[in-house]
Protein backbone atom coordinates (compact mmCIF):
# COMPACT_ATOMS: atom_id res chain seq x y z
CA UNK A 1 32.96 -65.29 -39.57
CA UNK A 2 29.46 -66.50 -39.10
CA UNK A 3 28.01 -62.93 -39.16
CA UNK A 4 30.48 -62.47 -42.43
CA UNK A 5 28.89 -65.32 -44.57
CA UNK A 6 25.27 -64.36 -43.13
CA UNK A 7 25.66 -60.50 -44.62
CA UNK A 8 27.24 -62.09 -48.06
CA UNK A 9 24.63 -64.41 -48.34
CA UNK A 10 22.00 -61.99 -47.98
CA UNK A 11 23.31 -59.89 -50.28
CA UNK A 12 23.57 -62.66 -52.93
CA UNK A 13 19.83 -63.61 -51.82
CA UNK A 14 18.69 -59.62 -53.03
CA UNK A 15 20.68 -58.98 -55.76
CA UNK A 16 19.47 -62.48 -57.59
CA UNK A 17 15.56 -61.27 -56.73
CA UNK A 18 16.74 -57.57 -57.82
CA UNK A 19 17.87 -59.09 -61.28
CA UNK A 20 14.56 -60.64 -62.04
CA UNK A 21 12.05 -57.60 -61.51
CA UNK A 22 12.51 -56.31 -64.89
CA UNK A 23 13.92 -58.35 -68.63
CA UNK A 24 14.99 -55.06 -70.13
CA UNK A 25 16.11 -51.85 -69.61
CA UNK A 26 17.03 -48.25 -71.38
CA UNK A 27 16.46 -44.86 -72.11
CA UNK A 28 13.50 -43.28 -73.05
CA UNK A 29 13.68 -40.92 -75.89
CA UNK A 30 10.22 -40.21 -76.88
CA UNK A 31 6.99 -40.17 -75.60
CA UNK A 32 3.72 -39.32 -77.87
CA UNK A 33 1.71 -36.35 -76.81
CA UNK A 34 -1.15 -38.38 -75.72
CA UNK A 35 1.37 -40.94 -73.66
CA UNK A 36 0.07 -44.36 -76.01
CA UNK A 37 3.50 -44.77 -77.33
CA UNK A 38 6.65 -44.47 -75.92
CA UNK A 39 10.54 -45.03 -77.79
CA UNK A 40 12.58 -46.09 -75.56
CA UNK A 41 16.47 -46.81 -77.24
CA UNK A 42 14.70 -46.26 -80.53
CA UNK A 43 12.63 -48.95 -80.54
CA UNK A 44 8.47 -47.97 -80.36
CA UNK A 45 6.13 -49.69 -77.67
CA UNK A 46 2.70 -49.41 -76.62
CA UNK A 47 1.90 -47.86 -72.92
CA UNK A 48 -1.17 -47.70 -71.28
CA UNK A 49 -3.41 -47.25 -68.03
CA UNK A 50 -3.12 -51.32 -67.43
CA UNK A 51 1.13 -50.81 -67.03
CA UNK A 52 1.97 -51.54 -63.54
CA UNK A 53 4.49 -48.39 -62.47
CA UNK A 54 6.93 -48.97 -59.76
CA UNK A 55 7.70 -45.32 -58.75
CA UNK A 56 5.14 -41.38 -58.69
CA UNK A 57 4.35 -40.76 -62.55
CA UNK A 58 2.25 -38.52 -63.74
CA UNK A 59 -0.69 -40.11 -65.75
CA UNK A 60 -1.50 -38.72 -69.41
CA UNK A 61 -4.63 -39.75 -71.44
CA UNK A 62 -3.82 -43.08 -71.99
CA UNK A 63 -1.29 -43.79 -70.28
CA UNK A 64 1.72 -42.67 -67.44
CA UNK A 65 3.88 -39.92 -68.70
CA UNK A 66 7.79 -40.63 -67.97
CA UNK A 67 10.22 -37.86 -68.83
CA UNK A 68 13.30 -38.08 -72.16
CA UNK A 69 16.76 -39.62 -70.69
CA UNK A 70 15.00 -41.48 -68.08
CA UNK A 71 16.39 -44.22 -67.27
CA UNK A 72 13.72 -47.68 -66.59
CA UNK A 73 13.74 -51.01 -66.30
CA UNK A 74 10.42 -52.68 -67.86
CA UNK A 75 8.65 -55.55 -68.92
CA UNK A 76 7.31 -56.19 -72.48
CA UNK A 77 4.08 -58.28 -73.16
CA UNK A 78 3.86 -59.27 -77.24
CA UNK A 79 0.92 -60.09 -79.39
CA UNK A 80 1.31 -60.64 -83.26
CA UNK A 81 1.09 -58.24 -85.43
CA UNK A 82 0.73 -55.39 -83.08
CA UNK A 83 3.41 -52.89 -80.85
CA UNK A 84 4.93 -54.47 -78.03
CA UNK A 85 3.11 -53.30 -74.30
CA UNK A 86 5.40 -52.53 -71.64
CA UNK A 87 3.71 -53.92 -68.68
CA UNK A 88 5.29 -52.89 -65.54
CA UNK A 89 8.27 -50.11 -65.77
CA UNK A 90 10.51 -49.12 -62.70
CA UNK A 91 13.03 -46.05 -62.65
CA UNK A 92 16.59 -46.52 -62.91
CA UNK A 93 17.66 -43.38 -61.97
């Protein structure tokens, strides 16, 4: 019983620390040639060299290159006035 409440626990332990990697996730549907912007659910962000990429990507330009109907989980930094970032991005699928 010991050993039963241990595992559960653990479990409990990761998926609370798996839930806060990322604030948002979805589907990318668009990325621009030169990999700056990426739409991802329809909504346009900014991507660069600084994003933090959990995961083998290939790099473009100005940024890492991630494939249509990928799946990601990622993390948004906002400034006024200009496109959101996506600062860190991990793959879903």
């Amino acid at each position: 019983m010991k050993f039963f409440c241990g595992v559960m626990a653990l479990l409990f332990i990761v998926t609370v620390y798996a839930n806060d990697l990322y604030q948002m996730e979805g589907t990318v549907s668009v990325q621009a040639a030169d990999a700056s912007t990426i739409m991802i659910d329809y909504q346009q962000y900014h991507i660069d060299h600084k994003t933090t990429v959990h995961g083998m990507v290939k790099q473009g330009e100005r940024g890492p290159v991630i494939s249509p109907e990928q799946k990601i989980g990622f993390n948004v930094e906002y400034a006024t006035g200009e496109i959101p970032r996506i600062s860190e991005v991990w793959f879903l699928q």
